[in-house]
C-alpha atoms as a PDB file:
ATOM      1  CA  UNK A   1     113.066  80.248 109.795  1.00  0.00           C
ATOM      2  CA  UNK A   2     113.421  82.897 107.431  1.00  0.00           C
ATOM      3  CA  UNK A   3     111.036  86.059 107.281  1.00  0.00           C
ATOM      4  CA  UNK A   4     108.992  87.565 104.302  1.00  0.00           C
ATOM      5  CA  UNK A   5     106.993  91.040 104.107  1.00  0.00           C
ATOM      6  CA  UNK A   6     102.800  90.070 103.403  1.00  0.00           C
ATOM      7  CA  UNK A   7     102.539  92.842 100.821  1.00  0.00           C
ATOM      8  CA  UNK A   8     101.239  96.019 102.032  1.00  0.00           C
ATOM      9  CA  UNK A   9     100.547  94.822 105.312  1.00  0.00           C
ATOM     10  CA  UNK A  10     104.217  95.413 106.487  1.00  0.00           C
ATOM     11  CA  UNK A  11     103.735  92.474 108.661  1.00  0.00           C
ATOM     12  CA  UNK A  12     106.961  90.290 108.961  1.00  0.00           C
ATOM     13  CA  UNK A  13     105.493  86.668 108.538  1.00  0.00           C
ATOM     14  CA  UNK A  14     107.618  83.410 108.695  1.00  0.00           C
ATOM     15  CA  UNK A  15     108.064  81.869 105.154  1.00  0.00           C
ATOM     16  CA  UNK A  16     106.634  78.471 106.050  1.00  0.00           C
ATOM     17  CA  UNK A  17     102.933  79.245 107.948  1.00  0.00           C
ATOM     18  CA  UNK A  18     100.466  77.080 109.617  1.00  0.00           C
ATOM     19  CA  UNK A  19      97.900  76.329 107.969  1.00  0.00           C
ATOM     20  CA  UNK A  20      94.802  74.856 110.729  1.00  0.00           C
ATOM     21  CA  UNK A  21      92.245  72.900 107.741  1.00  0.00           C
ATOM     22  CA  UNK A  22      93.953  69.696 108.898  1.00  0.00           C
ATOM     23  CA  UNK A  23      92.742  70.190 112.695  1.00  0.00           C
ATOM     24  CA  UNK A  24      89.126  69.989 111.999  1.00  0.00           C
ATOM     25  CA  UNK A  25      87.949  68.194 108.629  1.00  0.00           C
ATOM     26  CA  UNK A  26      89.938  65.597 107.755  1.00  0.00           C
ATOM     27  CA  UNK A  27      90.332  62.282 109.871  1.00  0.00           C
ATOM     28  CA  UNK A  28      92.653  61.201 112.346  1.00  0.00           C
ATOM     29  CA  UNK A  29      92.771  65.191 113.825  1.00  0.00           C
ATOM     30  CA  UNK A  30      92.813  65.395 117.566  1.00  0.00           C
ATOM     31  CA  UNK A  31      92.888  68.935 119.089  1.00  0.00           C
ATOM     32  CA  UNK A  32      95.329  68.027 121.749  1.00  0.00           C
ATOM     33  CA  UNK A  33      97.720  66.820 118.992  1.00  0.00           C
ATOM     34  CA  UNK A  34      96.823  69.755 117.004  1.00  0.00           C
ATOM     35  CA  UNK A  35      97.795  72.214 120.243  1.00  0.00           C
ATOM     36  CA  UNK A  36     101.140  70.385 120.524  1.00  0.00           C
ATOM     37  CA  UNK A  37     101.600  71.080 116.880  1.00  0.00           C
ATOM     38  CA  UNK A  38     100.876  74.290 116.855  1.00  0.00           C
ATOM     39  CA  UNK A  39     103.019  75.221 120.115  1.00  0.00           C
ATOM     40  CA  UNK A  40     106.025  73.616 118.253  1.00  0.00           C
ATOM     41  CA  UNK A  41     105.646  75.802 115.178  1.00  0.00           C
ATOM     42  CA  UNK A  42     105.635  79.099 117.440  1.00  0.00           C
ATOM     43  CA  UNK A  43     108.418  77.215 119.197  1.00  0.00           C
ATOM     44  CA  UNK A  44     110.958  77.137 116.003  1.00  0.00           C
ATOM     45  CA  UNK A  45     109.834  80.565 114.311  1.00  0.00           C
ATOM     46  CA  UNK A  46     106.181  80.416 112.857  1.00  0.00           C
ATOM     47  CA  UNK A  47     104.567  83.587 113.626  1.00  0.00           C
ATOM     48  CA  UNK A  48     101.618  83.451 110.654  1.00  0.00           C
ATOM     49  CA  UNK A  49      98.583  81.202 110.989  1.00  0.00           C
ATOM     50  CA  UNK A  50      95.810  80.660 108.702  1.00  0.00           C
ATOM     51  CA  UNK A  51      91.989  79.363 110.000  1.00  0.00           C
ATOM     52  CA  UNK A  52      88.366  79.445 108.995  1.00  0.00           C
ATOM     53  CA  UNK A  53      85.488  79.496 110.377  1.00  0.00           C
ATOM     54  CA  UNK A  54      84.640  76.635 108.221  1.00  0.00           C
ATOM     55  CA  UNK A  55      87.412  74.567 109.649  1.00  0.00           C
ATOM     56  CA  UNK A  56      84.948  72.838 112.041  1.00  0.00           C
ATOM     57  CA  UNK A  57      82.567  75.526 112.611  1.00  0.00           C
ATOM     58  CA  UNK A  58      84.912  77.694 114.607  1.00  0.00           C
ATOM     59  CA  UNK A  59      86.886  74.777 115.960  1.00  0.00           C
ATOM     60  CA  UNK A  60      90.350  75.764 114.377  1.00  0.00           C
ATOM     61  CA  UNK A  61      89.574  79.591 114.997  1.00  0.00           C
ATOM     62  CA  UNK A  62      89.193  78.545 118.733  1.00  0.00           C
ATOM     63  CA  UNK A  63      92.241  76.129 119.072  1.00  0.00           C
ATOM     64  CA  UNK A  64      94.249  78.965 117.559  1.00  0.00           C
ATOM     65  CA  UNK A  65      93.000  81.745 119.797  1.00  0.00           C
ATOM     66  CA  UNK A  66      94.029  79.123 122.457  1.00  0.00           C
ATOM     67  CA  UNK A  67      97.862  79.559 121.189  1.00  0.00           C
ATOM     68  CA  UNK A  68      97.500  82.861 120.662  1.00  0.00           C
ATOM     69  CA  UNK A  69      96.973  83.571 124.514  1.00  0.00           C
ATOM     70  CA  UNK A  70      99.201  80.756 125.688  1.00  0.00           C
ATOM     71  CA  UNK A  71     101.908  82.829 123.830  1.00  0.00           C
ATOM     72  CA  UNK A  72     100.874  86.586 124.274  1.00  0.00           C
ATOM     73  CA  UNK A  73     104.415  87.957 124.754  1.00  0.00           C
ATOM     74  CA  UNK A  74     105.072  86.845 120.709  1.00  0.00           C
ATOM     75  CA  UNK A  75     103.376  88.652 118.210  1.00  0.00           C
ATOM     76  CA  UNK A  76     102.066  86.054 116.045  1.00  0.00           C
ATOM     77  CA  UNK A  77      99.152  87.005 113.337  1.00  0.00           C
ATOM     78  CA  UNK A  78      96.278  85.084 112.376  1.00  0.00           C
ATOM     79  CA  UNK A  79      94.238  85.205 109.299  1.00  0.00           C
ATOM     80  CA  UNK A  80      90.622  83.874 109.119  1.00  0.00           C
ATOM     81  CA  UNK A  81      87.806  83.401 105.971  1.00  0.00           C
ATOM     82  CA  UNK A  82      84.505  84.308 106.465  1.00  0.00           C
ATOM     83  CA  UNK A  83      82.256  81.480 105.140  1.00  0.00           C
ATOM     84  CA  UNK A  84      79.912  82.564 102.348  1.00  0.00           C
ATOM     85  CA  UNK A  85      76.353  82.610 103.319  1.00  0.00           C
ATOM     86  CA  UNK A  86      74.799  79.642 100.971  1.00  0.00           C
ATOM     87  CA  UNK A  87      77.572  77.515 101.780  1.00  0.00           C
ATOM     88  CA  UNK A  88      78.212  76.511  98.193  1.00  0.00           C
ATOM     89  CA  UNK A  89      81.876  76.396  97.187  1.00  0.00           C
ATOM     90  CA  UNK A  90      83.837  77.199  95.082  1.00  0.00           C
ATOM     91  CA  UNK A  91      81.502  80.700  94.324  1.00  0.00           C
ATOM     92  CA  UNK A  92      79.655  80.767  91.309  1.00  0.00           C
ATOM     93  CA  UNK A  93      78.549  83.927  88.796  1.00  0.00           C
ATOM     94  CA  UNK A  94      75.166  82.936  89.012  1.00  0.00           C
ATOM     95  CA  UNK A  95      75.513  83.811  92.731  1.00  0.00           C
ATOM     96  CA  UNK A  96      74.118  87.137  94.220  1.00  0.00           C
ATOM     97  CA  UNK A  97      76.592  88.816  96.040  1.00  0.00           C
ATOM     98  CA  UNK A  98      73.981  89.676  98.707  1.00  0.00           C
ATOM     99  CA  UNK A  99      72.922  85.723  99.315  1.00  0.00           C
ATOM    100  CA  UNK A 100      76.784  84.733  99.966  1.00  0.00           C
ATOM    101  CA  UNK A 101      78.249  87.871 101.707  1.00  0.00           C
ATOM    102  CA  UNK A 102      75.763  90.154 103.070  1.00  0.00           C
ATOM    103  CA  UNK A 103      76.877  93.051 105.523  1.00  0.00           C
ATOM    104  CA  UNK A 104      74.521  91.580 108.215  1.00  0.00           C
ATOM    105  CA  UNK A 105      76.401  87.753 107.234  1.00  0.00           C
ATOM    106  CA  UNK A 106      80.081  89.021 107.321  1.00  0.00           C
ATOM    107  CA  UNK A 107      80.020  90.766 110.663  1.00  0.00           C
ATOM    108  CA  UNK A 108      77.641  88.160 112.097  1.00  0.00           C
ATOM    109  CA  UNK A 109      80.910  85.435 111.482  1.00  0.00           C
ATOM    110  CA  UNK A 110      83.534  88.726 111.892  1.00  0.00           C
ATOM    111  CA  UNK A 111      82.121  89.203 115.397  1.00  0.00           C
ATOM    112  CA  UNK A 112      82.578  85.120 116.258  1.00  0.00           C
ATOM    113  CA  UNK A 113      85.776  84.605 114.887  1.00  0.00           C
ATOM    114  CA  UNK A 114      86.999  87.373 117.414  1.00  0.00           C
ATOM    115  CA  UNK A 115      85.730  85.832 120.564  1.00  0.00           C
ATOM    116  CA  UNK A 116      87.343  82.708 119.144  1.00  0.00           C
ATOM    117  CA  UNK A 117      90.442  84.110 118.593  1.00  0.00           C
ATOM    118  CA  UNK A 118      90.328  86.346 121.619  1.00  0.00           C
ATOM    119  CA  UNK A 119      91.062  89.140 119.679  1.00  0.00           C
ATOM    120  CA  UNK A 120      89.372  92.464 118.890  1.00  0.00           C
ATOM    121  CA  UNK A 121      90.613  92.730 116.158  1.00  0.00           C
ATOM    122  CA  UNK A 122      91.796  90.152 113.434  1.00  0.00           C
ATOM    123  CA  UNK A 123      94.992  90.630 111.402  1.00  0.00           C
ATOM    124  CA  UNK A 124      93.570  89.390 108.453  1.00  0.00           C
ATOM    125  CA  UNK A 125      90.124  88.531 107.169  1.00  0.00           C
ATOM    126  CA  UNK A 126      89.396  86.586 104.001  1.00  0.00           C
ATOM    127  CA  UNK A 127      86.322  85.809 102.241  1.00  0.00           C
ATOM    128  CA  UNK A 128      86.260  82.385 102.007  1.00  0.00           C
ATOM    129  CA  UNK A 129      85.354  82.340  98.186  1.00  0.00           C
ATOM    130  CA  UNK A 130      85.157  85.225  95.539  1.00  0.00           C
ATOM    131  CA  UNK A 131      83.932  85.767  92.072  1.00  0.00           C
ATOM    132  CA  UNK A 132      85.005  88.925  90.044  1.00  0.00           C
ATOM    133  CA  UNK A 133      81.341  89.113  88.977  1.00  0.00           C
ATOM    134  CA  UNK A 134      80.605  90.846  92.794  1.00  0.00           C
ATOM    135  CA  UNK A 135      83.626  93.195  92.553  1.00  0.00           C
ATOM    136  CA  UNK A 136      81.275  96.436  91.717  1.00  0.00           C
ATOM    137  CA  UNK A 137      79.009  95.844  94.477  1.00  0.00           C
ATOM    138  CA  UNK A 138      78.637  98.537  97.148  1.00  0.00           C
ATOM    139  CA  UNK A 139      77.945  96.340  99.624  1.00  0.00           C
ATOM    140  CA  UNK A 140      81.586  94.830  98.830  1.00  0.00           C
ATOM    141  CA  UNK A 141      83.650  97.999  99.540  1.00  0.00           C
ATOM    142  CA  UNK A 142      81.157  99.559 102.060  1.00  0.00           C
ATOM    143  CA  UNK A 143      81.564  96.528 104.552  1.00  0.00           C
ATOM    144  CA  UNK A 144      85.595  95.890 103.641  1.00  0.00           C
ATOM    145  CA  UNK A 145      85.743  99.562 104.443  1.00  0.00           C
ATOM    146  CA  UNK A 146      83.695  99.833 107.656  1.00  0.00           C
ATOM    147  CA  UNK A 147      85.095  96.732 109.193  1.00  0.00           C
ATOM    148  CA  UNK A 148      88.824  98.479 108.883  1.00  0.00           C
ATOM    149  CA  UNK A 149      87.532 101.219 110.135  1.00  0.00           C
ATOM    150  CA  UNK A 150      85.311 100.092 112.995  1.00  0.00           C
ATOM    151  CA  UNK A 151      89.027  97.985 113.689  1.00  0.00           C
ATOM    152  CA  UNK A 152      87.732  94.714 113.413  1.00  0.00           C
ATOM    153  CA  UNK A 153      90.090  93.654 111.054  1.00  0.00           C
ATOM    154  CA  UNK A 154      93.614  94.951 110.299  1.00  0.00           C
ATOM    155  CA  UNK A 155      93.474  94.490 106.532  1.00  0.00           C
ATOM    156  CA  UNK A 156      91.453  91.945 103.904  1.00  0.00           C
ATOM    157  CA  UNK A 157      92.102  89.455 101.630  1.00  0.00           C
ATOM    158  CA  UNK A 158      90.294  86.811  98.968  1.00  0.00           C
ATOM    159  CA  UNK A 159      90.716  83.077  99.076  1.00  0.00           C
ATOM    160  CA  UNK A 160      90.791  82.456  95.423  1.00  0.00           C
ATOM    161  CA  UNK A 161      88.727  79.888  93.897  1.00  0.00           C
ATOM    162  CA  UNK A 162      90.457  76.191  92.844  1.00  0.00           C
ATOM    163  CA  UNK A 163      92.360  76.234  89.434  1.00  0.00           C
ATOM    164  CA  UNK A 164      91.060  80.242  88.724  1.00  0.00           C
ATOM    165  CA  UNK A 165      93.912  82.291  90.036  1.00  0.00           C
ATOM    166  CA  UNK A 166      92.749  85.860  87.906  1.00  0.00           C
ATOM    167  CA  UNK A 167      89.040  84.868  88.928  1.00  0.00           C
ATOM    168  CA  UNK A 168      90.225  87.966  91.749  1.00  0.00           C
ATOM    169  CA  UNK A 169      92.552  90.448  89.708  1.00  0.00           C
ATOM    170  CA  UNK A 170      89.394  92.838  89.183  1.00  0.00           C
ATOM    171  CA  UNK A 171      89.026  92.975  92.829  1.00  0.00           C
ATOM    172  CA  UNK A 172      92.630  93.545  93.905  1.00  0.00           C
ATOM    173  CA  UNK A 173      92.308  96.621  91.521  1.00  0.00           C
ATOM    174  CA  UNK A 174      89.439  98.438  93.680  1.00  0.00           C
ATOM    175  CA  UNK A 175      92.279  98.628  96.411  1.00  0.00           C
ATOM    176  CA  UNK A 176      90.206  97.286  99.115  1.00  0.00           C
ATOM    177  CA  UNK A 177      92.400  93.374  98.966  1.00  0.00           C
ATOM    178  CA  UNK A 178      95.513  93.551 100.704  1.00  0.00           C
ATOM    179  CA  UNK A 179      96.175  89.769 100.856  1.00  0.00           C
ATOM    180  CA  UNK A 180      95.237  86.826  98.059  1.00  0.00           C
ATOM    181  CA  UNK A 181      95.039  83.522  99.457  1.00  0.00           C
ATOM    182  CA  UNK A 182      95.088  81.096  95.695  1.00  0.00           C
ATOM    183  CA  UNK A 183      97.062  77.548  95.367  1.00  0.00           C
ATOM    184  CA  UNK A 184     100.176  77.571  93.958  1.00  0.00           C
ATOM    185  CA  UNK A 185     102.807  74.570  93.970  1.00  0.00           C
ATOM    186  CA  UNK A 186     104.619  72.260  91.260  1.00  0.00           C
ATOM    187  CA  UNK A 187     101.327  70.774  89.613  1.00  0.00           C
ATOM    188  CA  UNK A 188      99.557  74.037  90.049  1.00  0.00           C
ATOM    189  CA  UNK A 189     101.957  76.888  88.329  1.00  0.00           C
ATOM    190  CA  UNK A 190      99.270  79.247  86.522  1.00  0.00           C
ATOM    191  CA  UNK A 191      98.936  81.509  89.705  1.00  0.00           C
ATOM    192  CA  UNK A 192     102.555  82.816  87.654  1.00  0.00           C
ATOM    193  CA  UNK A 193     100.904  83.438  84.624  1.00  0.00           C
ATOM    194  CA  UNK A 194      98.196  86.988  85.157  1.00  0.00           C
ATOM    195  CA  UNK A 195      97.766  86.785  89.615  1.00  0.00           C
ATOM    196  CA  UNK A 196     101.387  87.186  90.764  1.00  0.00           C
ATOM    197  CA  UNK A 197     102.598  90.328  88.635  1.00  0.00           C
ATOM    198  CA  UNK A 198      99.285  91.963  89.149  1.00  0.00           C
ATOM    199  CA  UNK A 199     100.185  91.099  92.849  1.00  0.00           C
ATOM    200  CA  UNK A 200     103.429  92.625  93.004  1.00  0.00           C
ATOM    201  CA  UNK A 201     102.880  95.573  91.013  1.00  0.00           C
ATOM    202  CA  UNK A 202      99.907  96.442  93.926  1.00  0.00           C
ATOM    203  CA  UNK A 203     102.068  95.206  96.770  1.00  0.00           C
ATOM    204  CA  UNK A 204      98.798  92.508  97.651  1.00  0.00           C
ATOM    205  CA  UNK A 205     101.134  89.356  99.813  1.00  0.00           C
ATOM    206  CA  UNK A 206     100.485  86.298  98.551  1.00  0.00           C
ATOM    207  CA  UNK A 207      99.727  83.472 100.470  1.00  0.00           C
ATOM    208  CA  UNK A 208     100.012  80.403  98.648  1.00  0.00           C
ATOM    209  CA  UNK A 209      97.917  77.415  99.899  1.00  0.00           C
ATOM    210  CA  UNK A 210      97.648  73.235  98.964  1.00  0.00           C
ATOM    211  CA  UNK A 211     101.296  73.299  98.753  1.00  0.00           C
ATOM    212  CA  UNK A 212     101.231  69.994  98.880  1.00  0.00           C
ATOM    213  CA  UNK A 213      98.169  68.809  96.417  1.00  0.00           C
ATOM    214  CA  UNK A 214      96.300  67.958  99.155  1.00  0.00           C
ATOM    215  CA  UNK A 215      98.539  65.414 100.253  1.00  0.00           C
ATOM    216  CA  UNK A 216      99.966  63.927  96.861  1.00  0.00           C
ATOM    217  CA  UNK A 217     103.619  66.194  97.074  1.00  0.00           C
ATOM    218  CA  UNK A 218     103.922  64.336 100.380  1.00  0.00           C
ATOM    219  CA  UNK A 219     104.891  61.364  98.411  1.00  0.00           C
ATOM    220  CA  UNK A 220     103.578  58.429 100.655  1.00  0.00           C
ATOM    221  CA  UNK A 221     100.139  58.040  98.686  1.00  0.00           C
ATOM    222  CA  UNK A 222      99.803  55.051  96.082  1.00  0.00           C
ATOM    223  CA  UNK A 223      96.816  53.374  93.767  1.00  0.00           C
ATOM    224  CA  UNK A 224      95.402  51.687  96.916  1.00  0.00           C
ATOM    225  CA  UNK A 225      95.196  54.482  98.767  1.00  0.00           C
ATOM    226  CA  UNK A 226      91.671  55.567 100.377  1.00  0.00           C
ATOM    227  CA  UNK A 227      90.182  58.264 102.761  1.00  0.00           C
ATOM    228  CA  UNK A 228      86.985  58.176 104.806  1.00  0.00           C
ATOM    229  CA  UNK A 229      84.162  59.284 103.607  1.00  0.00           C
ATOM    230  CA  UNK A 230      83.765  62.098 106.003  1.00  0.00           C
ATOM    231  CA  UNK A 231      87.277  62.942 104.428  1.00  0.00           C
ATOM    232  CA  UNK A 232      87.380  65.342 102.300  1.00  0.00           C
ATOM    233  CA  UNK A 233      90.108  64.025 100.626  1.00  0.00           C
ATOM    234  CA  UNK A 234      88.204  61.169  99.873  1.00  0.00           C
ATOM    235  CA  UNK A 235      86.826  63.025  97.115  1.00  0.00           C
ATOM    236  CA  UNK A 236      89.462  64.773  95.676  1.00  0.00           C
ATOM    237  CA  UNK A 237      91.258  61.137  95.491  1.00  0.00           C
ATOM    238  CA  UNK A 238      88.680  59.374  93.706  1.00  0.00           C
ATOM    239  CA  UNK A 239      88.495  57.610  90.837  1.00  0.00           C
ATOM    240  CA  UNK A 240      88.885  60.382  88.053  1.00  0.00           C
ATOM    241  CA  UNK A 241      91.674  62.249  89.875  1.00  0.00           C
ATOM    242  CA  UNK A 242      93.613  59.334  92.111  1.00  0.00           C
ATOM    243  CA  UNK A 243      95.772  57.433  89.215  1.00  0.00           C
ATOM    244  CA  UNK A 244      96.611  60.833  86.930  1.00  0.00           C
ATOM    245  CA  UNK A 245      97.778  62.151  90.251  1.00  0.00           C
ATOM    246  CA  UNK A 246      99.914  59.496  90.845  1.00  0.00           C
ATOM    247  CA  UNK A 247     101.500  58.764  88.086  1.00  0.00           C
ATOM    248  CA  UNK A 248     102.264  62.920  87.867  1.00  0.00           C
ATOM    249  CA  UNK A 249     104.386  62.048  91.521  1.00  0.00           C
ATOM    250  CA  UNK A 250     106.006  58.868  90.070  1.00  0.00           C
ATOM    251  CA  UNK A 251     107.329  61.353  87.799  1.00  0.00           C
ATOM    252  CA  UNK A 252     108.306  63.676  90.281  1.00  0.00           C
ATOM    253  CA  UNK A 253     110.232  61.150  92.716  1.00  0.00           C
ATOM    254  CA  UNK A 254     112.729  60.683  89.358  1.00  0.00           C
ATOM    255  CA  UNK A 255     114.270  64.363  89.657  1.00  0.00           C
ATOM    256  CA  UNK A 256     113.867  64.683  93.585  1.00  0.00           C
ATOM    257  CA  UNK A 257     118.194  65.660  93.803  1.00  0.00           C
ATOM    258  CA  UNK A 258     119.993  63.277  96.742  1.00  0.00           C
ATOM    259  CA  UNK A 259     119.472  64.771 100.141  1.00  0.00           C
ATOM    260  CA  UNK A 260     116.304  65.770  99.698  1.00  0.00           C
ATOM    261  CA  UNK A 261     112.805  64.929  99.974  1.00  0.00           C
ATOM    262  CA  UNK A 262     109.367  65.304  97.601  1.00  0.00           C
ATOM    263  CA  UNK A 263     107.917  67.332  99.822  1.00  0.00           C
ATOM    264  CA  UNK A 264     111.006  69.604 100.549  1.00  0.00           C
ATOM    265  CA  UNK A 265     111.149  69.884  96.950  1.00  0.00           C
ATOM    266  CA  UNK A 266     107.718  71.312  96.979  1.00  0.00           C
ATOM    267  CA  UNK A 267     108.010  73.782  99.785  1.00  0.00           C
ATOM    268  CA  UNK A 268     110.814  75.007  98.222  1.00  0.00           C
ATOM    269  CA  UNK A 269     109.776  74.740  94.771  1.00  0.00           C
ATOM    270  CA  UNK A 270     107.155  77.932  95.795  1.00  0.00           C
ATOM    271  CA  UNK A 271     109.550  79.575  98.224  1.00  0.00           C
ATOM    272  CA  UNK A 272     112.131  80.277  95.595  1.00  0.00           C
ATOM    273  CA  UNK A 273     108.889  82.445  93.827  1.00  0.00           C
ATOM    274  CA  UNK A 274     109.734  86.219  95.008  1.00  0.00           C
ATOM    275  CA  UNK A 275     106.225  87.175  95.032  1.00  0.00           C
ATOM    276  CA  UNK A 276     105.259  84.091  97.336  1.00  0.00           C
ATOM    277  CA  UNK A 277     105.255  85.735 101.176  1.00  0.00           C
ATOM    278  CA  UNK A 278     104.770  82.428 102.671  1.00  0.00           C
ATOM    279  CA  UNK A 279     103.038  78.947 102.371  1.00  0.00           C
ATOM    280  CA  UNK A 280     100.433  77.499 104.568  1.00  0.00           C
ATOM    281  CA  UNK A 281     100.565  73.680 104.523  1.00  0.00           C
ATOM    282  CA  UNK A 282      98.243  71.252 107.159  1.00  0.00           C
ATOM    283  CA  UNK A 283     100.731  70.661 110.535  1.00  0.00           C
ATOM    284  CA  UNK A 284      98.819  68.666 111.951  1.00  0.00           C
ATOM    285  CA  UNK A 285     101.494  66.578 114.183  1.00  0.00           C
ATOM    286  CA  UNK A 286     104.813  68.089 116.013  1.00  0.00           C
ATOM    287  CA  UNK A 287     106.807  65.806 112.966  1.00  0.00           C
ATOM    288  CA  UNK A 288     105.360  67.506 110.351  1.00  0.00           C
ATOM    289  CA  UNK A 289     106.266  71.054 111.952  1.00  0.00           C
ATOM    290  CA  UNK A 290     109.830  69.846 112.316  1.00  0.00           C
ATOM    291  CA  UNK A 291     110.486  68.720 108.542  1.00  0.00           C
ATOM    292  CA  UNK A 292     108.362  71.465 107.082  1.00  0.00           C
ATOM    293  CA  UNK A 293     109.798  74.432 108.693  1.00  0.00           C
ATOM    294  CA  UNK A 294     113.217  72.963 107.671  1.00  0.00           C
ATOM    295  CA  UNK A 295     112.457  73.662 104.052  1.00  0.00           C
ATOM    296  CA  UNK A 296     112.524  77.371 104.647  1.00  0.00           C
ATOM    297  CA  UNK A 297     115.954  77.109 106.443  1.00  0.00           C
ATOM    298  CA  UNK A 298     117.011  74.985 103.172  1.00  0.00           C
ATOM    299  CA  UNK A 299     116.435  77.931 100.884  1.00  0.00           C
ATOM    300  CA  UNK A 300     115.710  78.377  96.896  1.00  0.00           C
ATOM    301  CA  UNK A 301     116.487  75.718  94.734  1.00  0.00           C
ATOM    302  CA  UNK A 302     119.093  75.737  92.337  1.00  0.00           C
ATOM    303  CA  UNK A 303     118.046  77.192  88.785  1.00  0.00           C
ATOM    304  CA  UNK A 304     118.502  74.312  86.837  1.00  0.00           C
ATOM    305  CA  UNK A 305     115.973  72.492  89.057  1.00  0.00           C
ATOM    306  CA  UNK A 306     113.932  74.845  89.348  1.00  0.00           C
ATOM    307  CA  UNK A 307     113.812  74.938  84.953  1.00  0.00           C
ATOM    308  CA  UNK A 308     112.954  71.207  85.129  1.00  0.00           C
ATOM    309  CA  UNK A 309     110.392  71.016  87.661  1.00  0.00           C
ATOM    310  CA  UNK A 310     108.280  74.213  85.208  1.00  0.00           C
ATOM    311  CA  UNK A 311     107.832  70.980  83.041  1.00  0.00           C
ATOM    312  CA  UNK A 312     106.203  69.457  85.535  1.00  0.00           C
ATOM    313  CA  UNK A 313     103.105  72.194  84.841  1.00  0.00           C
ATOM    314  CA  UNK A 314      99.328  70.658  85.443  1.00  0.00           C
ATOM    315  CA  UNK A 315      96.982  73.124  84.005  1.00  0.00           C
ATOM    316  CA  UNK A 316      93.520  71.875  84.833  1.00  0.00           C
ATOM    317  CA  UNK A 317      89.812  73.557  85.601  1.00  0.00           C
ATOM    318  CA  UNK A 318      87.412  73.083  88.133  1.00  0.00           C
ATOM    319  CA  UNK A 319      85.598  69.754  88.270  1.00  0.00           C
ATOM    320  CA  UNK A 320      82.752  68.176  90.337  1.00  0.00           C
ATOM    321  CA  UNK A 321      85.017  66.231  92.243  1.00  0.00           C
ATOM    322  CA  UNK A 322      87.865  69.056  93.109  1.00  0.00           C
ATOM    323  CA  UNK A 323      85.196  71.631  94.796  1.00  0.00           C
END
């Protein structure tokens, strides 16, 4: 496992994370699996973890607070998101900044992510969604501010809305974000275009989620595939995104070099960015773990690759379906 400064932070976090969504909203999860899972990733180097309350109301916060103290020699750091209050996502501009992230709301969900965590204070905490429209806010950078300083929270970062990576560059300017949470991998490349040099030029670590499309850089979906309905993949698969998206990977398996796999091609596809800090895929079983964290060990990909897989680019904008 190799090792990757989060920005400003100074924290040392392991190029390929853990991301917990996995554990608690889509099918086939089983927290015992999910505890073997995670154990195996602090097991072979993965020291950064990334929850939300969200993530089965507290469930994931809770199975990784369980890690956390079953491993308290190892310094591992978790991130969590704060929900937004009206529970609509991805945040809209019509939204009051007051209805979806209230002072009274944040540390109300601040407060229970600790005790699920076990922590008193939290590495980092996100806002679950953001719109640049609430940047000028007191409110914003009077309860960023007091929950640092109370030392609830180490430092604070955004989870970026889906498909609007500078929806957030007005806020990383007040100085109050230290970490940007925003999807970045081979379909989705525009995080390059406006977020990452603004990111590097303020020393905000960038943590880049979805590595895997939800599921469609793993390679193993086809034209018959389905999800539950209590999956939310279900609806990102549907009808108006299911066949583009595969016929985008069809594409994809053509250049994947000998030796290699689609997914490893993806992992390392973002980890060859220098302004990436790490990646957060869904390791939900121990075989997972195994194969991801071996993309790290694998390194950048060669330049020539790295040229073709640019025309691989998928700019699209937020639909019903994609929320």
């Amino acid at each position: 496992m190799k090792y990757r400064k989060l920005g400003r932070t100074g924290f040392e976090v392991s190029e390929m994370a853990h991301g917990l969504w996995g554990m608690s909203g889509w099918s086939g999860s089983s927290d015992q699996e999910s505890l073997t899972a995670l154990q195996l990733a602090v097991d072979l180097g993965c020291n950064f973890f990334d929850t939300a309350w969200a993530y089965g109301e507290g469930n994931s916060d809770g199975l990784l607070g369980e890690i956390m103290a079953r491993n308290a020699a190892k310094r591992l750091y978790a991130a969590s998101k704060i929900p937004p209050a009206n529970d609509r996502w991805p945040a809209l501009p019509e939204y009051k900044y007051r209805d979806v992230f209230s002072a009274a709301h944040v540390f109300k969900y601040a407060d229970l992510i600790r005790k699920k965590l076990r922590a008193d204070t939290i590495d980092v905490l996100q806002f679950h969604v953001w719109d640049d429209s609430w940047t000028d806010e007191p409110e914003f950078r009077s309860t960023v501010e007091k929950l640092k300083r109370d030392g609830w929270i180490r430092y604070f970062g955004l989870s970026l809305n889906r498909w609007q990576p500078e929806n957030g560059i007005k806020a990383l300017r007040t100085g109050l974000v230290d970490v940007v949470q925003v999807i970045y991998n081979i379909f989705d490349q525009s995080p390059e275009d406006e977020l990452f040099p603004v990111c590097r030029e303020l020393n905000i670590g960038i943590i880049a989620r979805v590595p895997l499309d939800e599921g469609s850089l793993g390679g193993k979906m086809s034209l018959k595939t389905r999800f539950p309905k209590n999956d939310w993949r279900s609806q990102y698969f549907g009808p108006e995104n299911l066949a583009k998206t595969i016929r985008r990977v069809e594409k994809l398996k053509k250049i994947v070099p000998e030796g290699i796999t689609l997914p490893e091609m993806a992992f390392r596809f973002i980890l060859s960015h220098p302004a990436v800090s790490t990646t957060i895929p869904g390791m939900r079983r121990p075989e997972h773990v195994r194969s991801n964290i071996a993309a790290s060990d694998a390194g950048p990909l060669d330049k020539s690759l790295l040229a073709e897989l640019k025309k691989h680019r998928w700019d699209r904008t937020p639909q019903r379906w994609s929320d």
